[in-house]
Protein backbone atom coordinates (compact mmCIF):
# COMPACT_ATOMS: atom_id res chain seq x y z
CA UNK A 1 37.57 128.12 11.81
CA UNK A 2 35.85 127.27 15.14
CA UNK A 3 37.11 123.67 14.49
CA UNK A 4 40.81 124.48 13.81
CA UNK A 5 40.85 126.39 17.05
CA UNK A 6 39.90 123.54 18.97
CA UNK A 7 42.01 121.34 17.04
CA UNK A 8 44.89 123.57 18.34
CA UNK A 9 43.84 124.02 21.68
CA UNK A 10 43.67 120.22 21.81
CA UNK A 11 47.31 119.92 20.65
CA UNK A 12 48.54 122.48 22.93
CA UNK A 13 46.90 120.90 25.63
CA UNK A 14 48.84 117.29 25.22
CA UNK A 15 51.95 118.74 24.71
CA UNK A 16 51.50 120.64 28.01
CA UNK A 17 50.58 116.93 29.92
CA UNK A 18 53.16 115.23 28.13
CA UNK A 19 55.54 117.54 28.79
CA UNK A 20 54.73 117.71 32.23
CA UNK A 21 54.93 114.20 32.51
CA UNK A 22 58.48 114.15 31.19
CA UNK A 23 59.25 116.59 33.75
CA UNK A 24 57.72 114.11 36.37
CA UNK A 25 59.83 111.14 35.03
CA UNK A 26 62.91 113.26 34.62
CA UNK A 27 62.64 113.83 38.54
CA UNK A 28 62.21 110.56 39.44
CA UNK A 29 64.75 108.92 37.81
CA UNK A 30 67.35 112.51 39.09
CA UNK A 31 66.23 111.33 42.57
CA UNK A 32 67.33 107.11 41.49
CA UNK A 33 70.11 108.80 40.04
CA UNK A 34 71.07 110.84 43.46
CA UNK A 35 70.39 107.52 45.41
CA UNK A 36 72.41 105.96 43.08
CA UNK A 37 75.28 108.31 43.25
CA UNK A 38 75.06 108.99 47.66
CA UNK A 39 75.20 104.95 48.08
CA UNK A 40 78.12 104.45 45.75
CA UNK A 41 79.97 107.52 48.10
CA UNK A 42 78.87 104.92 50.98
CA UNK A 43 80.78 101.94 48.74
CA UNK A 44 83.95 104.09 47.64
CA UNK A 45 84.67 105.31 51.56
CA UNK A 46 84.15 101.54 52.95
CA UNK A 47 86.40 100.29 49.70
CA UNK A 48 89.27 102.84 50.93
CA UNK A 49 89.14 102.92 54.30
CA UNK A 50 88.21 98.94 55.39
CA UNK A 51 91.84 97.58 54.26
CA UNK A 52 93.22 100.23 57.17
CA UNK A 53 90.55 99.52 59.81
CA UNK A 54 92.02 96.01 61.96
CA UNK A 55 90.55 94.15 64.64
CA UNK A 56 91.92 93.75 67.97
CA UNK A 57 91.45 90.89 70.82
CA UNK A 58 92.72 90.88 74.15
CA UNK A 59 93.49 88.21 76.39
CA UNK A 60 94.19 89.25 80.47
CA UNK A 61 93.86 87.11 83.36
CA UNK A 62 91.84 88.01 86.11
CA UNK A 63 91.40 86.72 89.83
CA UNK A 64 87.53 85.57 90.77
CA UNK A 65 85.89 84.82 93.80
CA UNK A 66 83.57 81.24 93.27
CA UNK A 67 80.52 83.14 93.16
CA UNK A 68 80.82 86.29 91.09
CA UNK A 69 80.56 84.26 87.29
CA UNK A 70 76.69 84.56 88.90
CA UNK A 71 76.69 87.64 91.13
CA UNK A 72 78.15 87.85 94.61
CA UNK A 73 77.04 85.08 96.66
CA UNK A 74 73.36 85.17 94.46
CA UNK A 75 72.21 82.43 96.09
CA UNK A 76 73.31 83.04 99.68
CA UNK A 77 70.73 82.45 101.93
CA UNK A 78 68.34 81.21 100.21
CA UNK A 79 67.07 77.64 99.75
CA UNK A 80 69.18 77.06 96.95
CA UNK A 81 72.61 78.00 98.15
CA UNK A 82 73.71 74.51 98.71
CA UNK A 83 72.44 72.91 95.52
CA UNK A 84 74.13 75.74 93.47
CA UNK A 85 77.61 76.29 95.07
CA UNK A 86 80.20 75.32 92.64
CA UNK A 87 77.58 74.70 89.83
CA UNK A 88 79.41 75.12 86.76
CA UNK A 89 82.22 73.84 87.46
CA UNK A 90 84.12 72.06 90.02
CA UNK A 91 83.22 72.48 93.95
CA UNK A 92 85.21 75.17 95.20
CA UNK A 93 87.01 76.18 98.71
CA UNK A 94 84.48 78.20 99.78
CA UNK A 95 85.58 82.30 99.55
CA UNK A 96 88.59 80.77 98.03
CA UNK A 97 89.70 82.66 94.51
CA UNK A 98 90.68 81.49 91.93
CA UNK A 99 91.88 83.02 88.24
CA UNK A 100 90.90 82.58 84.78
CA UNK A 101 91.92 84.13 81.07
CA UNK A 102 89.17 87.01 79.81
CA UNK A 103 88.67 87.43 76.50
CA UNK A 104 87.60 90.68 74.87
CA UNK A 105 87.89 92.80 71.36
CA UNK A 106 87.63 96.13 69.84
CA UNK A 107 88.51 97.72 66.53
CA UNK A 108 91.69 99.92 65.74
CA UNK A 109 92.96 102.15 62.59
CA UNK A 110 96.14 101.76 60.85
CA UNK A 111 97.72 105.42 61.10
CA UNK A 112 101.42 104.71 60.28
CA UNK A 113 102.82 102.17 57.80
CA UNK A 114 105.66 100.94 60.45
CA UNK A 115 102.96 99.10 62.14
CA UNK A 116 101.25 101.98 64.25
CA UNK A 117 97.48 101.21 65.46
CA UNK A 118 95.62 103.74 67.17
CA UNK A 119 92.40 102.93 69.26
CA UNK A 120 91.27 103.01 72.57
CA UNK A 121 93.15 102.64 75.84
CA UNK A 122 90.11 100.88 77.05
CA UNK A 123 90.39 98.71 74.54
CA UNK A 124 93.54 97.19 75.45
CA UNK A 125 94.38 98.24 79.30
CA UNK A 126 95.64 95.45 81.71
CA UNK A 127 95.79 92.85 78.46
CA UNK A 128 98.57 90.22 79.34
CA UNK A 129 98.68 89.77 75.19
CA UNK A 130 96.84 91.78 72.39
CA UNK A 131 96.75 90.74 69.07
CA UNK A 132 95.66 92.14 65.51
CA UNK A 133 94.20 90.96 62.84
CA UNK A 134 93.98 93.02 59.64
CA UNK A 135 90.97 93.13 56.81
CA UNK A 136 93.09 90.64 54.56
CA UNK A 137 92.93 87.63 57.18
CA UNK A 138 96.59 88.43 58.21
CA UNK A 139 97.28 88.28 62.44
CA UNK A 140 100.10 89.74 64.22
CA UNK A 141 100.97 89.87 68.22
CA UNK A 142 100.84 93.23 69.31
CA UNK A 143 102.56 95.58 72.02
CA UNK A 144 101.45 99.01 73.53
CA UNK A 145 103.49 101.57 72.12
CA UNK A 146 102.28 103.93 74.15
CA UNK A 147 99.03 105.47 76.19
CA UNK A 148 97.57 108.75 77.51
CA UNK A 149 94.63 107.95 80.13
CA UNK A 150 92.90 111.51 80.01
CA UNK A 151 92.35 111.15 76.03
CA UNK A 152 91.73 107.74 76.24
CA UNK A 153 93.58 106.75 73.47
CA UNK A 154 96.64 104.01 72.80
CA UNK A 155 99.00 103.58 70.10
CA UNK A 156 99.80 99.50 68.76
CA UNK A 157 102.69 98.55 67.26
CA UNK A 158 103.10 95.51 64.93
CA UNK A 159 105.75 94.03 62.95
CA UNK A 160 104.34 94.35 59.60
CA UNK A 161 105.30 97.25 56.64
CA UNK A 162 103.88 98.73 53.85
CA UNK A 163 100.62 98.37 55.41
CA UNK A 164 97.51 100.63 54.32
CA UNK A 165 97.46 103.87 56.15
CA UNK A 166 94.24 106.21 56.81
CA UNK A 167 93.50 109.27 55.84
CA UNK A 168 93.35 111.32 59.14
CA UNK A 169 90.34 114.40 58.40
CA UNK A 170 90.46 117.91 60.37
CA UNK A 171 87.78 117.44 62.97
CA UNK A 172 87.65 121.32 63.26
CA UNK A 173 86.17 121.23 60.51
CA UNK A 174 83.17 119.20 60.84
CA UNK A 175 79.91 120.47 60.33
CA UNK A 176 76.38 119.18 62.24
CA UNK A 177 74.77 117.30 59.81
CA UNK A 178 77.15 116.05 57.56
CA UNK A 179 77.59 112.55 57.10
CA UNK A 180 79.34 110.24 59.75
CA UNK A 181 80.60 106.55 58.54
CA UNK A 182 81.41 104.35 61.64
CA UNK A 183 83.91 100.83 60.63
CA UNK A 184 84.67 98.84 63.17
CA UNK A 185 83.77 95.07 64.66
CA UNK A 186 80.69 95.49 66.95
CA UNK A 187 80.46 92.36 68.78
CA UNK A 188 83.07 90.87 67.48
CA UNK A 189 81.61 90.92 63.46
CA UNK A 190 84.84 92.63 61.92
CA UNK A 191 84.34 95.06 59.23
CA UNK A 192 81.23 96.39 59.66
CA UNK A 193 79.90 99.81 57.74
CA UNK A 194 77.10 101.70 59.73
CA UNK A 195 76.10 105.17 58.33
CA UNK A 196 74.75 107.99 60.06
CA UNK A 197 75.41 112.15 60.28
CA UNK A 198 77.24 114.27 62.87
CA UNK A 199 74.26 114.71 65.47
CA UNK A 200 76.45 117.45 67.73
CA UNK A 201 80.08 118.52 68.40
CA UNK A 202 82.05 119.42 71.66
CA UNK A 203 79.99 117.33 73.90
CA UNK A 204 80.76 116.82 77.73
CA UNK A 205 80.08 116.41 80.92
CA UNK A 206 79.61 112.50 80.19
CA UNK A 207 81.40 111.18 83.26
CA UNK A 208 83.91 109.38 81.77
CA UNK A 209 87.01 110.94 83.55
CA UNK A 210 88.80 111.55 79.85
CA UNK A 211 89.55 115.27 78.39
CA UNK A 212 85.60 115.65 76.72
CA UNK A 213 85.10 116.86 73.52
CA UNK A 214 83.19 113.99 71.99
CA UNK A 215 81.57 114.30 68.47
CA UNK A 216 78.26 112.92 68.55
CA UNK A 217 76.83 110.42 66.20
CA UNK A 218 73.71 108.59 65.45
CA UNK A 219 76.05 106.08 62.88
CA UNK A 220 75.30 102.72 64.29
CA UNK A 221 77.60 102.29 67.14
CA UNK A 222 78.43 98.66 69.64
CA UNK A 223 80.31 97.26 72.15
CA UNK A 224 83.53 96.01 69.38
CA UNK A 225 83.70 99.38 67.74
CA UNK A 226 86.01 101.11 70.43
CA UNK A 227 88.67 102.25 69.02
CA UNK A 228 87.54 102.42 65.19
CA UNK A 229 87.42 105.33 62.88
CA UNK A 230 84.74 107.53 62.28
CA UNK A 231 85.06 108.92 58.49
CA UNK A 232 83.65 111.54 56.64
CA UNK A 233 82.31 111.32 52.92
CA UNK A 234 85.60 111.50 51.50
CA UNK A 235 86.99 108.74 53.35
CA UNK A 236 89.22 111.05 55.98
CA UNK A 237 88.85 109.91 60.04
CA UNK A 238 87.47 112.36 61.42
CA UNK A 239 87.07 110.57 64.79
CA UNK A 240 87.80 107.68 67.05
CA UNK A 241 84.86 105.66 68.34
CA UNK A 242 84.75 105.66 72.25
CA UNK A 243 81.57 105.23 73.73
CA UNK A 244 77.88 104.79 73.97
CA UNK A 245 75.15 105.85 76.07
CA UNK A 246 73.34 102.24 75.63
CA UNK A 247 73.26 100.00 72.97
CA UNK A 248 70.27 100.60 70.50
CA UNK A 249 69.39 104.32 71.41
CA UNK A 250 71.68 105.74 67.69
CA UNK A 251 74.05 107.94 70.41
CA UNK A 252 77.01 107.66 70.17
CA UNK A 253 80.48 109.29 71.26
CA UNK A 254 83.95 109.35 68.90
CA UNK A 255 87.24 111.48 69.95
CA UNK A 256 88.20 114.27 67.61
CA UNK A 257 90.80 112.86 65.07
CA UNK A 258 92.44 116.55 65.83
CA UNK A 259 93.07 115.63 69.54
CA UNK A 260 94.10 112.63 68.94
CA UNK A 261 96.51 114.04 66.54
CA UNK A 262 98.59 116.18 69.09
CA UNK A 263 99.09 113.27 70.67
CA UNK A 264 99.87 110.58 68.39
CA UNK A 265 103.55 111.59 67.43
CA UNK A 266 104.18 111.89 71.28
CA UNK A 267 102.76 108.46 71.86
CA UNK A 268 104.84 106.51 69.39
CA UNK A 269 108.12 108.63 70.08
CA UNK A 270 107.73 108.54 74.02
CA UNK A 271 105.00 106.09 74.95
CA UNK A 272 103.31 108.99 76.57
CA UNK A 273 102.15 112.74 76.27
CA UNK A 274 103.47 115.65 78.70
CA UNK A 275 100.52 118.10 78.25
CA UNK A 276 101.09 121.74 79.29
CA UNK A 277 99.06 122.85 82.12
CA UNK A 278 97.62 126.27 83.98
CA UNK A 279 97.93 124.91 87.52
CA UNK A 280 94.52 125.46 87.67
CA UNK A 281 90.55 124.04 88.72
CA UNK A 282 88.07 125.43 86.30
CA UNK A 283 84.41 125.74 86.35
CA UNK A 284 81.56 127.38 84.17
CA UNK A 285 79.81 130.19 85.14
CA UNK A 286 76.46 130.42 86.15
CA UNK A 287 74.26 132.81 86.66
CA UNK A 288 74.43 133.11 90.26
CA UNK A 289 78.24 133.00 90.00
CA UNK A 290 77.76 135.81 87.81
CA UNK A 291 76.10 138.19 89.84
CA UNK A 292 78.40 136.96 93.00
CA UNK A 293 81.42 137.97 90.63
CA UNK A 294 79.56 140.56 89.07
CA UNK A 295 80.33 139.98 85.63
CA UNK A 296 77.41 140.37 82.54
CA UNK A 297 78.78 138.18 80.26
CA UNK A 298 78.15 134.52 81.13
CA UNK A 299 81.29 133.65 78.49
CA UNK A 300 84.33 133.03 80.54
CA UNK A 301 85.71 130.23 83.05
CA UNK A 302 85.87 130.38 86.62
CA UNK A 303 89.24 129.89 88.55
CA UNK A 304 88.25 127.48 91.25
CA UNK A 305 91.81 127.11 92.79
CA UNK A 306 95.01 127.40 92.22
CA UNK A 307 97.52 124.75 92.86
CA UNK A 308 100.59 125.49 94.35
CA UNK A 309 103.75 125.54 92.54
CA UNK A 310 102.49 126.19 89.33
CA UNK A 311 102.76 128.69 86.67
CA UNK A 312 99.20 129.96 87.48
CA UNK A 313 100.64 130.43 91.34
CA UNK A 314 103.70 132.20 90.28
CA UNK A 315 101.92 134.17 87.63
CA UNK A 316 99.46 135.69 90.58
CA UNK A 317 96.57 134.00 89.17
CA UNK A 318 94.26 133.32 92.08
CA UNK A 319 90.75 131.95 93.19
CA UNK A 320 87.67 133.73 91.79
CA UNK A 321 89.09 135.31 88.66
CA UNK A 322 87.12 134.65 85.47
CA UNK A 323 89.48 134.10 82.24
CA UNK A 324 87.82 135.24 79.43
CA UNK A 325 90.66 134.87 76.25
CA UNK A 326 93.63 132.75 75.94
CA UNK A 327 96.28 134.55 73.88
CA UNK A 328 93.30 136.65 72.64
CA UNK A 329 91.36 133.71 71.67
CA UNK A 330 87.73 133.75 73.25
CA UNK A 331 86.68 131.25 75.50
CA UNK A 332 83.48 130.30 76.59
CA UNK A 333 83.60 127.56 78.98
CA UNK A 334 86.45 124.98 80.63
CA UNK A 335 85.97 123.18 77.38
CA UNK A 336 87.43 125.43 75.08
CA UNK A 337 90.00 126.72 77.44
CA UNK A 338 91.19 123.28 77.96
CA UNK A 339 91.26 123.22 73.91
CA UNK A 340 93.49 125.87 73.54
CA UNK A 341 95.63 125.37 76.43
CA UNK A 342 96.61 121.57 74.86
CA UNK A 343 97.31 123.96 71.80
CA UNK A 344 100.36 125.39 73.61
CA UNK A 345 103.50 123.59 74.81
CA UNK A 346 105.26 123.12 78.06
CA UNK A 347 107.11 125.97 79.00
CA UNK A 348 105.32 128.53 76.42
CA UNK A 349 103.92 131.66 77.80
CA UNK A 350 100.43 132.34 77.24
CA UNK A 351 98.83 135.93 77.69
CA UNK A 352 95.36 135.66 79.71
CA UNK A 353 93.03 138.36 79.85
CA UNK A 354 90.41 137.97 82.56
CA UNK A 355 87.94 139.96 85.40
CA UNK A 356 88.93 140.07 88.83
CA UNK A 357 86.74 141.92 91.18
CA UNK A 358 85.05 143.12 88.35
CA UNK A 359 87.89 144.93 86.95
CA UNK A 360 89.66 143.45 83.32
CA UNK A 361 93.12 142.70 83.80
CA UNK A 362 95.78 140.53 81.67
CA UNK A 363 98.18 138.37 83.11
CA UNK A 364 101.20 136.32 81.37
CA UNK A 365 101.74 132.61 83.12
CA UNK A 366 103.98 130.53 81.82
CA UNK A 367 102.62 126.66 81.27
CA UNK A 368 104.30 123.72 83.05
CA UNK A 369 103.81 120.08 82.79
CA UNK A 370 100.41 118.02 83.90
CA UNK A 371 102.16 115.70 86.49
CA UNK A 372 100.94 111.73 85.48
CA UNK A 373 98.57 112.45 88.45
CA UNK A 374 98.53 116.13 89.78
CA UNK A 375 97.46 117.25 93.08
CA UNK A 376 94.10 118.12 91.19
CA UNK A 377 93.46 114.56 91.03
CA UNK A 378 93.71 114.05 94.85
CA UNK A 379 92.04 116.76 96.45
CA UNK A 380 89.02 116.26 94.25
CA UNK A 381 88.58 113.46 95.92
CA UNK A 382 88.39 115.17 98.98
CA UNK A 383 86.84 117.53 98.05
CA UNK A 384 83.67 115.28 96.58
CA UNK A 385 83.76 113.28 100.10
CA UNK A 386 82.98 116.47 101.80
CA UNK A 387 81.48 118.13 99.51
CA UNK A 388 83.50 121.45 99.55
CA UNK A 389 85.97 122.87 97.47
CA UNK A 390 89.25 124.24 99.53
CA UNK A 391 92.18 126.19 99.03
CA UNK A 392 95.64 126.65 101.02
CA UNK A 393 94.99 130.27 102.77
CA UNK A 394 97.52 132.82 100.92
CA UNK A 395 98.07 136.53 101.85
CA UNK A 396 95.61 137.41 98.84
CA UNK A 397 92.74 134.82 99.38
CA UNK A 398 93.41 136.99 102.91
CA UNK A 399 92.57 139.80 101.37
CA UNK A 400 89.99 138.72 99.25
CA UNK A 401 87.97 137.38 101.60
CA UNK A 402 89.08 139.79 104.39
CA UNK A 403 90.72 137.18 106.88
CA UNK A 404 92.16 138.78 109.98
CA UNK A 405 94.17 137.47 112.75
CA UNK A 406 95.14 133.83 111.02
CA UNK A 407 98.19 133.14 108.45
CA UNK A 408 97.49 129.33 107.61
CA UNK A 409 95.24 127.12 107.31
CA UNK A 410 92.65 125.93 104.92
CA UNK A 411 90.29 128.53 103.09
CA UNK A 412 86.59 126.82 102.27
CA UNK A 413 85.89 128.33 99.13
CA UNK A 414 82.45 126.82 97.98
CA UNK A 415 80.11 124.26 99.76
CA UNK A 416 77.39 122.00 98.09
CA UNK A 417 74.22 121.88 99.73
CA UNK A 418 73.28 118.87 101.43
CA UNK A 419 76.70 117.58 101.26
CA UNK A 420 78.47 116.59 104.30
CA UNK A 421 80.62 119.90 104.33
CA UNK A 422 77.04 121.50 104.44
CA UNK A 423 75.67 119.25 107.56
CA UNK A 424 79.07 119.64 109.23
CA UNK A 425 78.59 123.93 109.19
CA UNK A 426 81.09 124.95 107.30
CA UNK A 427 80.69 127.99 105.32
CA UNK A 428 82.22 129.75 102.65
CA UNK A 429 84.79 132.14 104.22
CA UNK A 430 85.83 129.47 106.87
CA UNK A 431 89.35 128.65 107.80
CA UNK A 432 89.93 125.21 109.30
CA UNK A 433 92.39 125.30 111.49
CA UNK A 434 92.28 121.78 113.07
CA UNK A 435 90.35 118.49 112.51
CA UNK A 436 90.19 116.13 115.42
CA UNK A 437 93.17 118.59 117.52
CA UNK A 438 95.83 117.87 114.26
CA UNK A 439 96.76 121.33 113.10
CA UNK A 440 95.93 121.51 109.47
CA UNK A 441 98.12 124.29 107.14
CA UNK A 442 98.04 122.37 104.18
CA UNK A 443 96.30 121.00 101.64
CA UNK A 444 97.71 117.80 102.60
CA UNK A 445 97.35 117.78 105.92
CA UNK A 446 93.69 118.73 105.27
CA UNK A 447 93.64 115.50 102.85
CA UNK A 448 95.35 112.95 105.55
CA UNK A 449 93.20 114.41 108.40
CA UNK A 450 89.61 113.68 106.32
CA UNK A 451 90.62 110.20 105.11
CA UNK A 452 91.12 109.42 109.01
CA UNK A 453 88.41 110.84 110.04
CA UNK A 454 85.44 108.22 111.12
CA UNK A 455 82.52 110.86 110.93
CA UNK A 456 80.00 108.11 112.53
CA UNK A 457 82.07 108.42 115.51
CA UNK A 458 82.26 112.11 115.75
CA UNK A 459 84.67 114.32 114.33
CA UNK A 460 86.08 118.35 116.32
CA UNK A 461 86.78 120.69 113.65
CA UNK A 462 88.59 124.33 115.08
CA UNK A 463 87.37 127.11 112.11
CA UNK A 464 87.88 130.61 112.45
CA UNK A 465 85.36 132.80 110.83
CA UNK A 466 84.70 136.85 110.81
CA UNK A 467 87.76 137.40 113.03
CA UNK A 468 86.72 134.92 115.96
CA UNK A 469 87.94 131.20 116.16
CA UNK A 470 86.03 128.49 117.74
CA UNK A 471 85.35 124.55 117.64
CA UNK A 472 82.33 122.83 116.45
CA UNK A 473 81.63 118.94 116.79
CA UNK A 474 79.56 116.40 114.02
CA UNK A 475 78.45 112.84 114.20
CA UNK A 476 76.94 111.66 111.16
């Protein structure tokens, strides 16, 4: 009896270790079979997207002085500077210039069977011919169909039909973490797959000068890949591939196929997009702005001005309010207000609620169109020279700032420390009323008087500030 029980504990103990090593093997080969499956996903998205992705190359010519193939005069002054002059090439009329074809390449995605490339602007700007070459070996001369700078995207059009056409995704919908499938010809090897995930969304405040809402990627990304598609698992674009921080690091940038979307059909009807505009600067709030505007909620966008004109100056909209919806929609910073005011068209109303004072209020303004360079554009710069952010004095800047005794002239609304607004004395709350004896009552007077200005050799400004006016002098 004793023996029989061992016997069967024996048993039951083999069929436990077998069948736990079943179990083991079953996992392993679930896991091949996973690996198996994910990299065959990797080889069904390049299969069906790769026939839509084309390369482009760019020929411009550009005007060079002798010495800049090496650096500006490198060798000036030095011991060398005779031996090397002209080396190269053929001696050279010294400082004379001279011009010579550049050569340079990207990637592009078919997104219309008429011929239709999109990619980036960058890619192709200032090209005196642009041609593209498709994943079959076929080439074709190419024109610019049309552009939009602050996107930095560009529509191609070729003379070829029935090409393939890519899948465009819904970048809305992307998720961090999800996979992120970059095609493209990174220094100049065409078709090449790099896989990664979606490392962020919404990024910004990358310098680049474009509308910023970049999706972030670690998918391999190179100089040659501007202006190829990002693509999800099922082979959709969700993005177009626009930048990097540095080559090597695994960041980098790709527009939202969704913005580049309400643009496209613009692009290839009218060569450009007329985008619908506030009228307005924007900035974030901070936490000192907060307690200056005395709001609680760090959610919301700053008005920083309000250009004249403009459907946010004829809608009352003015200087220091803090928008916190769109049409009821929530927005957190200039990013998403930006977002949803592209939503809109030109000419639509849009309801805003916002604080002012500290009090909610809701305002209607009715959008108008971006000009191709608004007055935005110009005062900023301006503005960064001196480091001060201005506005054109109105009857309720008056008010808000309680202004007595002067009608026109320029309102300083913020100053940077250390700038050169700061060293000059200016303050927040100042009127300028003249700069070097010119009387300055607008914006661009205020503009034309600080490019002439030669603050090395002394500049006279006349400010009036808590009902007193008065002159103060600065030599940088």
């Amino acid at each position: 009896m004793i023996v029989l029980s061992f016997l069967f504990l024996l048993s039951g103990l083999f069929f436990c270790i077998s069948s736990s090593d079943r179990a083991d093997s079953l996992t392993k080969n679930d896991k091949l079979t996973t690996a198996k499956s994910l990299g065959q996903a990797f080889v069904d998205v390049a299969k069906k997207v790769q026939p839509s992705v084309v390369n482009v190359t760019t020929e411009k010519t550009v005007t060079m002085k002798p010495w800049e193939r090496y650096g500006e005069d490198f060798f000036k002054g030095s011991p060398f500077e005779d031996f090397f002059k002209g080396f190269g090439g053929p001696p050279r009329e010294k400082g004379k210039e001279f011009r010579q074809k550049q050569r340079s390449g990207g990637s592009g995605v078919i997104v219309d069977k008429e011929g239709y490339v999109l990619t980036n602007l960058h890619v192709i700007e200032g090209a005196d011919t642009i041609k593209v070459r498709l994943n079959d070996g076929r080439e074709f001369p190419a024109t610019l169909k049309g552009q939009d700078r602050r996107t930095d995207l560009a529509v191609l059009s070729i003379k070829a039909k029935d090409l393939p056409v890519a899948t465009l995704g819904d970048s809305d919908k992307l998720e961090v973490g999800e996979w992120a499938i970059a095609i493209g010809s990174p220094f100049g090897l065409e078709h090449t797959v790099t896989v990664g995930v979606i490392s962020a969304k919404g990024r910004s405040g990358l310098g680049t000068g474009t509308y910023e809402d970049f999706v972030q990627t670690d998918a391999s990304i190179n100089p040659g890949n501007s202006g190829g598609p990002l693509i999800n698992i099922d082979g959709e674009v969700i993005g177009i591939n626009a930048m990097i921080i540095q080559p090597g690091t695994g960041i980098g940038f790709a527009i939202p196929i969704n913005m580049a979307k309400q643009i496209l059909s613009d692009l290839i009807k009218h060569g450009k997009f007329v985008r619908p505009w506030l009228g307005i600067s924007a900035q974030d709030l901070t936490p000192e702005m907060m307690e200056h505007f005395k709001v609680k909620e760090k959610d919301g966008v700053l008005v920083g001005q309000v250009y004249p004109e403009t459907g946010a100056e004829k809608g009352g909209l003015l200087s220091g309010d803090i928008i916190k919806s769109v049409d009821d929609k929530s927005v957190k910073n200039v990013t998403e207000l930006v977002k949803e005011i592209q939503k809109k068209k030109v000419g639509q109303k849009v309801k805003l609620n916002l604080i002012r004072d500290g009090k909610a209020t809701t305002m209607e303004i009715t959008l108008t169109a971006m000009p191709d360079k608004p007055e935005a554009a110009k005062e900023k710069e301006t503005e960064e020279k001196l480091g001060a952010r201005i506005q054109e004095l109105s009857p309720q800047l008056a008010a808000r700032y309680k202004i007595t005794g002067v009608k026109k002239g320029i309102l300083v609304v913020a100053v940077e420390d250390g700038s050169l607004a700061d060293e000059i004395g200016l303050q927040e709350g100042d009127v300028i009323l003249e700069i070097n004896r010119k009387k300055i009552e607008t914006v661009k007077d205020f503009e034309k008087a600080v490019k002439e200005t030669d603050f090395e050799k002394g500049a006279l400004f006349q400010l009036h500030r808590k009902g007193s006016s008065f002159y103060i002098t600065y030599k940088k």
